[in-house]
C-alpha atoms as a PDB file:
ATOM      1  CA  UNK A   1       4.397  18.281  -3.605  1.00  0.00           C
ATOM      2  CA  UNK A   2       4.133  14.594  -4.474  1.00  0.00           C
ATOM      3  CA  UNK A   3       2.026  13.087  -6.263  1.00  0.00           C
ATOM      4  CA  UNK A   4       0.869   9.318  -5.672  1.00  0.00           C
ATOM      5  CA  UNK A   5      -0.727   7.086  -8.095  1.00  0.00           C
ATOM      6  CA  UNK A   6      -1.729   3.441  -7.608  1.00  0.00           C
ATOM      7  CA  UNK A   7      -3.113   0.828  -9.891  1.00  0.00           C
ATOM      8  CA  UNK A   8      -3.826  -3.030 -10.241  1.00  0.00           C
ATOM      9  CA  UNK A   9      -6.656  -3.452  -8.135  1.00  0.00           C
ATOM     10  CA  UNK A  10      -9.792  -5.612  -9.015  1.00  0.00           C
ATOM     11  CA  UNK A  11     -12.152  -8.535  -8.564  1.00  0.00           C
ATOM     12  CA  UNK A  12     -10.457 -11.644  -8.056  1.00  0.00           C
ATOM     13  CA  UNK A  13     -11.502 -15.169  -6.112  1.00  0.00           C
ATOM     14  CA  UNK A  14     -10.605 -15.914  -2.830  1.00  0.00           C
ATOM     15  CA  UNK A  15      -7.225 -16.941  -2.565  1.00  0.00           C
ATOM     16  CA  UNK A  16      -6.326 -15.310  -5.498  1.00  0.00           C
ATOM     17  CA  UNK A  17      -3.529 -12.604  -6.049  1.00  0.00           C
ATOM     18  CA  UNK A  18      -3.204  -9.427  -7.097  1.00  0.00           C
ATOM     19  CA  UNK A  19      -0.528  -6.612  -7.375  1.00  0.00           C
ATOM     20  CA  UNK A  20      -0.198  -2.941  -6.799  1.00  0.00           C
ATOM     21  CA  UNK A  21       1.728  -0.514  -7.894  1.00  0.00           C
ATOM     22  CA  UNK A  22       2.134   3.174  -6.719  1.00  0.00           C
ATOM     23  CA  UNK A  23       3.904   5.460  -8.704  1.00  0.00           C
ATOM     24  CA  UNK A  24       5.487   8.294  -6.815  1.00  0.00           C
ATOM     25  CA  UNK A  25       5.797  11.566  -9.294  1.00  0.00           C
ATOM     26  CA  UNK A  26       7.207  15.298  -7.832  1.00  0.00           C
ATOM     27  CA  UNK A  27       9.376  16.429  -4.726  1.00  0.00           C
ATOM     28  CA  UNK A  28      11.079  12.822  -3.359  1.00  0.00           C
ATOM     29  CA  UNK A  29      13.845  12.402  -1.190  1.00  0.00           C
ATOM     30  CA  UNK A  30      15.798   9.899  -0.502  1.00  0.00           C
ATOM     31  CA  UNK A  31      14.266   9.429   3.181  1.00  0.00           C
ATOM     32  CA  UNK A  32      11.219   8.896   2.466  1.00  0.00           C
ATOM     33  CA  UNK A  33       9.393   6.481   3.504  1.00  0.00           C
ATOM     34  CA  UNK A  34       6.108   4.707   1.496  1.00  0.00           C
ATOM     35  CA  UNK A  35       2.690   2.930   3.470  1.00  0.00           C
ATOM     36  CA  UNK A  36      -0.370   0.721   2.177  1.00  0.00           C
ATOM     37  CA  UNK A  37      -3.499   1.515   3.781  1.00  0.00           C
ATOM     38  CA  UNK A  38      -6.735   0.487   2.871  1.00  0.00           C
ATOM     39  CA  UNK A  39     -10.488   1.118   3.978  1.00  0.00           C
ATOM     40  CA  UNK A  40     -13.491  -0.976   3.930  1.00  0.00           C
ATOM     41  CA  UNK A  41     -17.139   0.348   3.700  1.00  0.00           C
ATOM     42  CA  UNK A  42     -18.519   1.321   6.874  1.00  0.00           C
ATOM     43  CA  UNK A  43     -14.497   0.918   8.562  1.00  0.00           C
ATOM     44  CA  UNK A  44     -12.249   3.151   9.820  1.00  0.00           C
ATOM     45  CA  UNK A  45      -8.758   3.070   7.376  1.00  0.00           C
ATOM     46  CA  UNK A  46      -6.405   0.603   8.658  1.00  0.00           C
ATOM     47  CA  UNK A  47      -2.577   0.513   8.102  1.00  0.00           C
ATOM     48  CA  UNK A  48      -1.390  -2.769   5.752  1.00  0.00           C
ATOM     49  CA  UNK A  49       2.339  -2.329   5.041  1.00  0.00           C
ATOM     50  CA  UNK A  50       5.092  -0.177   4.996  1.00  0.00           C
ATOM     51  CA  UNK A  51       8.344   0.265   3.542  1.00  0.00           C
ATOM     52  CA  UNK A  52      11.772   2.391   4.143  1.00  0.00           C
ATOM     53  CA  UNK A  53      13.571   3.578   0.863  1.00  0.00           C
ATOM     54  CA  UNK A  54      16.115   0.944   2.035  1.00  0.00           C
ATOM     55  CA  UNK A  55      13.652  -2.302   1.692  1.00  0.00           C
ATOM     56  CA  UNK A  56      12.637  -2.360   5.316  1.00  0.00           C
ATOM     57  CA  UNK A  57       9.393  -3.326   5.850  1.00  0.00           C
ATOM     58  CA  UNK A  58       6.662  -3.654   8.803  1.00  0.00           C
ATOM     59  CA  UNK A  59       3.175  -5.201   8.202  1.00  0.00           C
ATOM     60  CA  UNK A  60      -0.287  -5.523   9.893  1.00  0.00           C
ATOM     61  CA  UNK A  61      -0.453  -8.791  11.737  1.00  0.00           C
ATOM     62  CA  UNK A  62      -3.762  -9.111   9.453  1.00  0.00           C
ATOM     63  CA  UNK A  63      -1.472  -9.737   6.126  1.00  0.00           C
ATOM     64  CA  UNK A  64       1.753 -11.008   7.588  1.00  0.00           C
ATOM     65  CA  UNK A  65       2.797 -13.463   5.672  1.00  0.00           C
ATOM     66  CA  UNK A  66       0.508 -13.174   2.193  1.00  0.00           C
ATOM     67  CA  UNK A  67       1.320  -9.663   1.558  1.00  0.00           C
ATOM     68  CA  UNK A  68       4.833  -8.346   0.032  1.00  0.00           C
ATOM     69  CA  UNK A  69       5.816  -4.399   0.072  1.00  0.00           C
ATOM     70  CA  UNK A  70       9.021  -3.770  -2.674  1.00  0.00           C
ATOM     71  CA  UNK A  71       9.830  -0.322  -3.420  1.00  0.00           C
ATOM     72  CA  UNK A  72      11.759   0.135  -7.177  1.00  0.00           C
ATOM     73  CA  UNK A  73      13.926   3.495  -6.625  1.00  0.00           C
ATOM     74  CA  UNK A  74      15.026   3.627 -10.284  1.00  0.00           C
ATOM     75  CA  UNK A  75      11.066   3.709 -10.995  1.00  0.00           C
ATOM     76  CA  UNK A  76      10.297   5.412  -8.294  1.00  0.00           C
ATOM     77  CA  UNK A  77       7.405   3.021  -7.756  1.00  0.00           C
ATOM     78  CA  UNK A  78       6.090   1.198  -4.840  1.00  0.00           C
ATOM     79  CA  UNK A  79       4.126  -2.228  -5.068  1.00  0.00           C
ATOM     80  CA  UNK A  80       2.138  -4.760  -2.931  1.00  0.00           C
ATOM     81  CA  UNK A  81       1.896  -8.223  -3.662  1.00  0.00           C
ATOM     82  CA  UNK A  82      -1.053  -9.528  -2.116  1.00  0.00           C
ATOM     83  CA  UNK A  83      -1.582 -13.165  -2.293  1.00  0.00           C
ATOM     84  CA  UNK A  84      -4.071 -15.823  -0.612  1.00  0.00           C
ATOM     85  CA  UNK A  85      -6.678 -12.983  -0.917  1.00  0.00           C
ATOM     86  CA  UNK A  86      -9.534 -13.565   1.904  1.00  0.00           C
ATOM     87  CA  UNK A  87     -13.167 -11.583   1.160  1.00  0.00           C
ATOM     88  CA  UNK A  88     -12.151  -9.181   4.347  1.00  0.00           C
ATOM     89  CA  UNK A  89      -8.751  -7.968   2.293  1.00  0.00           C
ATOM     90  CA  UNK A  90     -11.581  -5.857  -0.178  1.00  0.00           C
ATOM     91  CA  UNK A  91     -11.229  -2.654   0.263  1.00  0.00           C
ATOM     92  CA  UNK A  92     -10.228   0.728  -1.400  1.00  0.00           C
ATOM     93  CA  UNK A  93      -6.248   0.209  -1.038  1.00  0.00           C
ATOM     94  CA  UNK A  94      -4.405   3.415  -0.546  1.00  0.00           C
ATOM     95  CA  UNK A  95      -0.498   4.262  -1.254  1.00  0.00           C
ATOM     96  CA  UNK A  96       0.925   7.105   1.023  1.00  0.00           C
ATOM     97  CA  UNK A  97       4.591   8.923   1.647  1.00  0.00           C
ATOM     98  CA  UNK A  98       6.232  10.596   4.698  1.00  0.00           C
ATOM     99  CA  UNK A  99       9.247  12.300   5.482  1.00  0.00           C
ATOM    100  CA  UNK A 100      11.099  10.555   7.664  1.00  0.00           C
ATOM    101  CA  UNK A 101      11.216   6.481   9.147  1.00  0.00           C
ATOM    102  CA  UNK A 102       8.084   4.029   8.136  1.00  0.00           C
ATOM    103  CA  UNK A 103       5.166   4.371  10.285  1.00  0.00           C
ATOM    104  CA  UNK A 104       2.203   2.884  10.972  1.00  0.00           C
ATOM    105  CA  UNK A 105       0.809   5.896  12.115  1.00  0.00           C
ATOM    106  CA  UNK A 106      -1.707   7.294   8.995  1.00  0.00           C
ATOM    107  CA  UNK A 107      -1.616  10.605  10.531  1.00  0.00           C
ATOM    108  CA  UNK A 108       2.276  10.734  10.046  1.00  0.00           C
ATOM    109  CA  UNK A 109       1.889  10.569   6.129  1.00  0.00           C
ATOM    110  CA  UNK A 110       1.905  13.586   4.434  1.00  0.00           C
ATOM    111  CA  UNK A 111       0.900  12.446   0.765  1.00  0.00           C
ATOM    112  CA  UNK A 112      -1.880  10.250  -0.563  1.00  0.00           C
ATOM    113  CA  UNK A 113      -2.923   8.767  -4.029  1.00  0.00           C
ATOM    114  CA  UNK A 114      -6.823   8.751  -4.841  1.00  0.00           C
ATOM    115  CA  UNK A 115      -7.063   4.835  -4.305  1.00  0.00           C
ATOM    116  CA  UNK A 116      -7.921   1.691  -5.629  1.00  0.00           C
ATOM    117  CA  UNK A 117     -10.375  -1.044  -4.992  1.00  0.00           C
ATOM    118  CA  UNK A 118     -10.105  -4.711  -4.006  1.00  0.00           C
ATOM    119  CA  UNK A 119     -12.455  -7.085  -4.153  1.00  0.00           C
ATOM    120  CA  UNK A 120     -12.109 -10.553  -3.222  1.00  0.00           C
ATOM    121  CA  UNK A 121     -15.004 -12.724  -3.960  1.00  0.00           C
ATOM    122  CA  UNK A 122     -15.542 -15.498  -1.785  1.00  0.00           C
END
């Protein structure tokens, strides 16, 4: 079992910045693979980022560009740089792991933390 759990969020301004972190605790391997999702009120949960143990990445076309996915192996901790914040980027942001290559795909992630909320102020 693994056990996710992120921090940082907040309020911050408009084109403010923020960073999170997810710390990954229990069974890891060294395939795994880590996302960013997040989920507005009244939306569906949307993938942001994602990010190989080797430093690949992939992003939403929605954050390419102001958002940064790093994974730390010796911490075993994941982060999200999010900068140029826009009022739509609040949401509850979400950390998850797979087995296996990076995906979009949340229904391909077998983990998740409990979340933590954005909220960009315009």
């Amino acid at each position: 079992q693994v056990q996710l759990a992120e921090s940082g969020g907040g309020l911050v301004q408009a084109g403010g910045s923020l960073r999170l972190s997810c710390a990954v605790s229990g069974r890891t391997f060294p395939d795994d693979a880590m996302g960013w999702f997040r989920q507005a009120p009244g939306k569906e949960r949307e993938f942001v980022a994602a990010i190989t143990r080797s430093g690949l990445t992939r992003y939403a076309d929605s954050v390419k560009g102001r958002f940064t996915m790093s994974v730390d192996n010796a911490k075993n901790t994941v982060y999200l740089q999010m900068n140029s914040l826009k009022p739509e980027d609040s949401a509850v942001y979400y950390c998850a792991s797979r087995r296996g290559y990076y995906s979009s795909l949340q229904s391909l992630y077998d983990d998740w933390g409990q979340g933590t909320q954005v909220t960009v102020s315009s």
